[in-house]
N, C-alpha and C. Protein backbone atom coordinates (compact mmCIF):
# COMPACT_ATOMS: atom_id res chain seq x y z
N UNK A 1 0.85 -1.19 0.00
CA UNK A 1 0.00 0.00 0.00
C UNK A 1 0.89 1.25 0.00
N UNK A 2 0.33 2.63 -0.23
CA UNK A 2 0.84 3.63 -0.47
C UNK A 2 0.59 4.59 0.37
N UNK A 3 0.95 5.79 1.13
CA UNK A 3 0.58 6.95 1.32
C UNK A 3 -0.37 7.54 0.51
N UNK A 4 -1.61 8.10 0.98
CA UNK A 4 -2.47 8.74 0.33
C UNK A 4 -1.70 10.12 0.07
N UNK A 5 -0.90 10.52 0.75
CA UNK A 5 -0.36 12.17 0.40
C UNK A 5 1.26 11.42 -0.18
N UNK A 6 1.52 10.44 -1.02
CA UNK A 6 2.48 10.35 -1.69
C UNK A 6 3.07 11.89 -2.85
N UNK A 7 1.96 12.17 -3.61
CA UNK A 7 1.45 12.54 -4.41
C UNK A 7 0.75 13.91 -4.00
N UNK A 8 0.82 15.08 -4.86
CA UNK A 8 -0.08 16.13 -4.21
C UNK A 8 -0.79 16.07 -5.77
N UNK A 9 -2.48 15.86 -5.84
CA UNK A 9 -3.36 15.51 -6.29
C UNK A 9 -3.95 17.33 -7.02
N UNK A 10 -3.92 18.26 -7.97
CA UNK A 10 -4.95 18.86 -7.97
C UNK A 10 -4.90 19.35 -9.43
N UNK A 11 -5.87 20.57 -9.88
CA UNK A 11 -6.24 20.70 -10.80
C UNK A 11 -5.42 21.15 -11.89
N UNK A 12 -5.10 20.92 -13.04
CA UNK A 12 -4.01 22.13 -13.87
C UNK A 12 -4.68 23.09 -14.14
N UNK A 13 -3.85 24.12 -14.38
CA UNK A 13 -4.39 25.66 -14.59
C UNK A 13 -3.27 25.95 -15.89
N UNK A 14 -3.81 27.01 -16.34
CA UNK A 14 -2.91 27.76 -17.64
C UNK A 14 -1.77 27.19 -17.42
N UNK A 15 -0.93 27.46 -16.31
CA UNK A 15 1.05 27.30 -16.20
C UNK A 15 1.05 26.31 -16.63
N UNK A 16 0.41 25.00 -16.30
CA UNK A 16 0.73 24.05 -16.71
C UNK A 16 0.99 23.18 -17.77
N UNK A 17 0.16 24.39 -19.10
CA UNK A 17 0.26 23.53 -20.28
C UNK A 17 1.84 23.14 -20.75
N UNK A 18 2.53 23.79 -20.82
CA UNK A 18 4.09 23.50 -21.40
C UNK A 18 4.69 21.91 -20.40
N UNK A 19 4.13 21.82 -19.08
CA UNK A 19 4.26 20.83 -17.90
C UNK A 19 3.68 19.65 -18.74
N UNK A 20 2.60 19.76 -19.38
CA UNK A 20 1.89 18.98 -19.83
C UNK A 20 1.92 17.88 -20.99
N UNK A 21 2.30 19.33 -22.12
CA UNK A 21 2.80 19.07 -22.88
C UNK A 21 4.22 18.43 -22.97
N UNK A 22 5.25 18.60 -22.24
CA UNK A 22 6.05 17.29 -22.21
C UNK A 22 6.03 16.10 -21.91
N UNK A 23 4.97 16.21 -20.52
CA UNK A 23 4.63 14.77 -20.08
C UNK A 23 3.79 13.96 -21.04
N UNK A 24 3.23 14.79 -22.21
CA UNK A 24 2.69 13.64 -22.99
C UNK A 24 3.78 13.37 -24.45
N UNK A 25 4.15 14.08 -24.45
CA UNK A 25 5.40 14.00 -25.28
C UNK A 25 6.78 12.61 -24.90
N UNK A 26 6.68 12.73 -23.74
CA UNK A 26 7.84 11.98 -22.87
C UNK A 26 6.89 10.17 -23.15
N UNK A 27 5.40 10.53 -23.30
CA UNK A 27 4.77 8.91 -22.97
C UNK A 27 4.39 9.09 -24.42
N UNK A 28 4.34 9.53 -25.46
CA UNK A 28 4.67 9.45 -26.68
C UNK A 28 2.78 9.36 -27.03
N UNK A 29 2.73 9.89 -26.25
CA UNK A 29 0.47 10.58 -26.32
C UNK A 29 0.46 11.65 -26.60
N UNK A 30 -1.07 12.27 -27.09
CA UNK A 30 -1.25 13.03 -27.55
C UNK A 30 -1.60 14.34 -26.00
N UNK A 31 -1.60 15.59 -26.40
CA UNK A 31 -1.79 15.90 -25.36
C UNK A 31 -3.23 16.11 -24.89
N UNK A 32 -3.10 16.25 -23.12
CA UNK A 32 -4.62 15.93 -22.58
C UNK A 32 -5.52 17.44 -22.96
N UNK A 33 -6.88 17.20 -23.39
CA UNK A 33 -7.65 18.41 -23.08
C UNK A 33 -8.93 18.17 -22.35
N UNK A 34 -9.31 19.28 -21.91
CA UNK A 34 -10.26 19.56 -20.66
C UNK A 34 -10.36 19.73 -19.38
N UNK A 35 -10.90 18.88 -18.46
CA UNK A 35 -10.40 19.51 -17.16
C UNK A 35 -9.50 18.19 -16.69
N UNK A 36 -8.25 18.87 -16.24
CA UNK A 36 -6.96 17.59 -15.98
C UNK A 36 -6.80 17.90 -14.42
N UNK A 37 -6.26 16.79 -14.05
CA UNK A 37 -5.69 16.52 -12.65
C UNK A 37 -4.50 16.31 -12.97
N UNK A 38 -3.36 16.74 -12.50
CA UNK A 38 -2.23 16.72 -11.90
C UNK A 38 -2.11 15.79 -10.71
N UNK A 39 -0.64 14.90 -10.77
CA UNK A 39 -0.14 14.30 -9.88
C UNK A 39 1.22 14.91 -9.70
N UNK A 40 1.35 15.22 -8.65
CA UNK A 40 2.78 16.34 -8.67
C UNK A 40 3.75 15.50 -7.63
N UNK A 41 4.91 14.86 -7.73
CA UNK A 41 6.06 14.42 -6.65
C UNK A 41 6.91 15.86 -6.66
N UNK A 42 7.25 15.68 -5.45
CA UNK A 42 8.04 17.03 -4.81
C UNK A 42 7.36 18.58 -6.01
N UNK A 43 8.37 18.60 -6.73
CA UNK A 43 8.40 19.45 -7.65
C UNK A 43 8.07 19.29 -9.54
N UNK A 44 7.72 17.97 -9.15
CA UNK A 44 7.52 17.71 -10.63
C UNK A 44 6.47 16.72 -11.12
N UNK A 45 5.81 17.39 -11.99
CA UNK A 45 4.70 16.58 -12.75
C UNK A 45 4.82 15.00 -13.11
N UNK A 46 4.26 14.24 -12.24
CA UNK A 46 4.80 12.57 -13.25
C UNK A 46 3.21 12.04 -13.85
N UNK A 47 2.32 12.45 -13.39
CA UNK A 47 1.02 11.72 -13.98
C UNK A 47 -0.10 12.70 -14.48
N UNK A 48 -1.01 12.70 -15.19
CA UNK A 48 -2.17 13.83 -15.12
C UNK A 48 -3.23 12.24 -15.70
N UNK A 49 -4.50 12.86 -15.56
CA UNK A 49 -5.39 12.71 -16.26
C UNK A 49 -6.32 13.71 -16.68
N UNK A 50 -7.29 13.08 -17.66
CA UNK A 50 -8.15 14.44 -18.42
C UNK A 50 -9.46 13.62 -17.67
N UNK A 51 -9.89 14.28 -16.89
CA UNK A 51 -11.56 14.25 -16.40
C UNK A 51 -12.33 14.01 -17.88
N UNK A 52 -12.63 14.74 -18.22
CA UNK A 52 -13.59 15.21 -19.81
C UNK A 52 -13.61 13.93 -20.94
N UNK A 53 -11.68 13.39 -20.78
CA UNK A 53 -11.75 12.57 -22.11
C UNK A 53 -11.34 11.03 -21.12
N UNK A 54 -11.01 10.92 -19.74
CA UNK A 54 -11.03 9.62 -19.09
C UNK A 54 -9.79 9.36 -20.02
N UNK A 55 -8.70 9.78 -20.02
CA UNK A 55 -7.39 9.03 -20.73
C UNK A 55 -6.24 9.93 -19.75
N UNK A 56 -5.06 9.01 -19.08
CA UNK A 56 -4.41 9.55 -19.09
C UNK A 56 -2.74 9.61 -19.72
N UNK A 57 -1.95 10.35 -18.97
CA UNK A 57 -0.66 10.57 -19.40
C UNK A 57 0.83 10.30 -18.43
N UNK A 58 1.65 9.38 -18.59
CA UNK A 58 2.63 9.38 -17.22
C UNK A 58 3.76 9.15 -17.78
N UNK A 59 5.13 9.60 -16.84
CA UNK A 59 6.23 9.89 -17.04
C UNK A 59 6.83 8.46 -16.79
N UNK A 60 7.15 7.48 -17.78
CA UNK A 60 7.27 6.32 -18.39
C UNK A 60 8.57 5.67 -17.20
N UNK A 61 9.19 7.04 -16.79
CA UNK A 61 10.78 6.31 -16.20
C UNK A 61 10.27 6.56 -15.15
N UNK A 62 9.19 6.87 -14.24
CA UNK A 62 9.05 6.81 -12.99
C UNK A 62 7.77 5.92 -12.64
N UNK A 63 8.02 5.90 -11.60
CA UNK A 63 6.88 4.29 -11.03
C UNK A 63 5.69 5.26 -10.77
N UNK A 64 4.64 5.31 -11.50
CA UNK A 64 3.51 6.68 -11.40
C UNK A 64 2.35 5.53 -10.86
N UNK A 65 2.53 4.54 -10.62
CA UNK A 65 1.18 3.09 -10.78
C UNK A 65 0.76 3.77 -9.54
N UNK A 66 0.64 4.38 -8.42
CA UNK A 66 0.70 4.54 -6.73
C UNK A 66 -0.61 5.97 -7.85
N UNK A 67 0.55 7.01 -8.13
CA UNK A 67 0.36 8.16 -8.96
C UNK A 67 -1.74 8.35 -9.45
N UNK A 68 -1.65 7.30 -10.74
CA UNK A 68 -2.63 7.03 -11.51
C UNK A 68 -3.44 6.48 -10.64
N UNK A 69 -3.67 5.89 -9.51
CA UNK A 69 -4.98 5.11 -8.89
C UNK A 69 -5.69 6.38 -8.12
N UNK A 70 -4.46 7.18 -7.46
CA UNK A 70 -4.90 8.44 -6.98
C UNK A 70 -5.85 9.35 -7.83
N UNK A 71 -5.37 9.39 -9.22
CA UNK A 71 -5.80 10.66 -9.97
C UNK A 71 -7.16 9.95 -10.27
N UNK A 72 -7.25 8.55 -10.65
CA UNK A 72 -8.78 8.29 -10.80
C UNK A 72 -9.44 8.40 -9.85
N UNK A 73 -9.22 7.57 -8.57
CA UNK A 73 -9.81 7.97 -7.45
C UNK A 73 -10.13 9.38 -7.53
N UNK A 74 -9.57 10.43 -7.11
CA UNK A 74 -9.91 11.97 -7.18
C UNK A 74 -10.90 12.38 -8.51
N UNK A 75 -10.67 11.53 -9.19
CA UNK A 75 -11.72 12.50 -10.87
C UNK A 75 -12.80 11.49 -10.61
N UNK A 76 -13.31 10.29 -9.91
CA UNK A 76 -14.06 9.88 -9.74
C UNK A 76 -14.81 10.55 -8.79
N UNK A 77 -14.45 10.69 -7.80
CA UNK A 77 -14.69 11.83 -6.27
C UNK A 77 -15.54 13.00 -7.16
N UNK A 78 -14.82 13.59 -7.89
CA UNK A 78 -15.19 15.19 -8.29
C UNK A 78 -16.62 14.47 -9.44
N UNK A 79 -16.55 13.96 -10.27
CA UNK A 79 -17.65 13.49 -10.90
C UNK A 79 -18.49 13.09 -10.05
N UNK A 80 -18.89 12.08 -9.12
CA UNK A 80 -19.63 11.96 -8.25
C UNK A 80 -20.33 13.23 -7.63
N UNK A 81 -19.25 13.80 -6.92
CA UNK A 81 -19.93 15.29 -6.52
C UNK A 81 -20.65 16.15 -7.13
N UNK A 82 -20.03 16.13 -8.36
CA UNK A 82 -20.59 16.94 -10.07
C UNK A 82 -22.01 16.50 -9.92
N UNK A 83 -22.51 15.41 -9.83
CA UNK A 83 -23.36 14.52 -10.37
C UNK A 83 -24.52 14.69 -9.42
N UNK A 84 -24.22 14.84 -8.27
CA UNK A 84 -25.63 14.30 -7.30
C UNK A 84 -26.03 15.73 -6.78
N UNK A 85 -27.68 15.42 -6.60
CA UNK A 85 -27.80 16.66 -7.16
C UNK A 85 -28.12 17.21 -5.66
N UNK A 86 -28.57 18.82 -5.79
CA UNK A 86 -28.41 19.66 -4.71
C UNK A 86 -29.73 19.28 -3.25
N UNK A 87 -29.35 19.63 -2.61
CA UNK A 87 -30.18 19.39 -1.43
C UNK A 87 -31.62 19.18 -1.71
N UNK A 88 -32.00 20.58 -2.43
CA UNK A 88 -33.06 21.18 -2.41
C UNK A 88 -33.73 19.85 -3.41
N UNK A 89 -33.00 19.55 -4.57
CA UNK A 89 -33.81 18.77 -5.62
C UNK A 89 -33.94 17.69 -4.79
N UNK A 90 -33.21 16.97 -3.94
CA UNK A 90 -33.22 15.90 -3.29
C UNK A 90 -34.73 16.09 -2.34
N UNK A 91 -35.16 16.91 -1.76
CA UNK A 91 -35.90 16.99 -0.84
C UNK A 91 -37.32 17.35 -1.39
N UNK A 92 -37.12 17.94 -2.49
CA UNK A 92 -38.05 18.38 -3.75
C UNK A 92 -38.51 16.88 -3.87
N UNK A 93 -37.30 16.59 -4.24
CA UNK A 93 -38.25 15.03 -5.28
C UNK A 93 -38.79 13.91 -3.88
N UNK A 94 -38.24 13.92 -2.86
CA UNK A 94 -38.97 13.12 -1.64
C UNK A 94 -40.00 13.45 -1.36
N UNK A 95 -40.53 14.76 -1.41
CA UNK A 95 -41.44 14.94 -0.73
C UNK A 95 -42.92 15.79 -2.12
N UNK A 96 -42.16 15.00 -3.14
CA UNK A 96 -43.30 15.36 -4.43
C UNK A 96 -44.78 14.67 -4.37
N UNK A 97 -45.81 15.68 -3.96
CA UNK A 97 -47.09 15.19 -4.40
C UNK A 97 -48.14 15.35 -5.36
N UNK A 98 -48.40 14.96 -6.33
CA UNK A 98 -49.21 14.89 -7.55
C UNK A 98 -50.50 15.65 -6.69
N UNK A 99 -50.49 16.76 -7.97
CA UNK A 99 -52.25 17.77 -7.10
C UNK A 99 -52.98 17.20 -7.41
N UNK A 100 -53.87 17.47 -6.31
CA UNK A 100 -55.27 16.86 -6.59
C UNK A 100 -55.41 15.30 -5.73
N UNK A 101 -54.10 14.85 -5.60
CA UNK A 101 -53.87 13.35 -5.01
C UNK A 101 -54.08 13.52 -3.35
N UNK A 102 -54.56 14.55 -2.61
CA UNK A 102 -54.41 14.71 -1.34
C UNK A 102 -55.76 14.57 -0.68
N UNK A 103 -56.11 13.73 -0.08
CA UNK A 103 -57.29 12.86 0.41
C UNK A 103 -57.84 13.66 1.99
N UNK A 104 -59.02 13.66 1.54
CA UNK A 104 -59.23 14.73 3.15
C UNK A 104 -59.85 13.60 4.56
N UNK A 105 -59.94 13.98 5.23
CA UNK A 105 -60.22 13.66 6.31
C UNK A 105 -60.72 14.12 6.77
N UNK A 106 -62.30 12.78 7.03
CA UNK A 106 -63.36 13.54 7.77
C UNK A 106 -63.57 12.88 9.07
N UNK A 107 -64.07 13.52 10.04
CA UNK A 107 -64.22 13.13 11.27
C UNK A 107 -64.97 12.85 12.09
């Protein structure tokens, strides 16, 4: 097993494209687009994935396998979250009653 904080896990932003663009260059892929996760050791990029296209990219001479379970784990996390929906619809749809369906009570 691995350290969950082996790895610092988060989103790429603008700086990163040139980061990116080598690391897919280095694994001889095309490069990632949409929203990517970064796997960062100390100071340097070894893994990403693309959320959007589910493919990723890793730096071939380093052991990234620890790397990549993380980044799915995390883009699975954030899709999940993406996905389920807000309080309100949740409590909306529990407590939905068709008009007219409400039966009176007499006494």
């Amino acid at each position: 097993m691995f350290p969950a904080n082996a790895f610092t896990i988060r989103l790429a932003g603008d700086d990163d494209a040139e980061t990116l663009r080598r690391l897919a260059e280095v694994d001889s892929q095309n490069p990632l687009s949409g929203r990517i996760l970064v796997a960062v050791d100390g100071d340097a990029a070894v893994a990403a994935l693309s959320i959007d296209e589910n493919r990723v990219i890793a730096d071939p001479f380093r052991r990234t396998a620890p790397a990549l379970a993380l980044l799915r784990m995390r883009a699975s996390a954030l899709t999940g979250y993406e996905q389920t929906p807000s309080l309100r619809k949740r409590i909306r749809a529990a407590t939905r009653v068709a008009r007219g369906s409400v039966a009176t009570v007499q006494a």
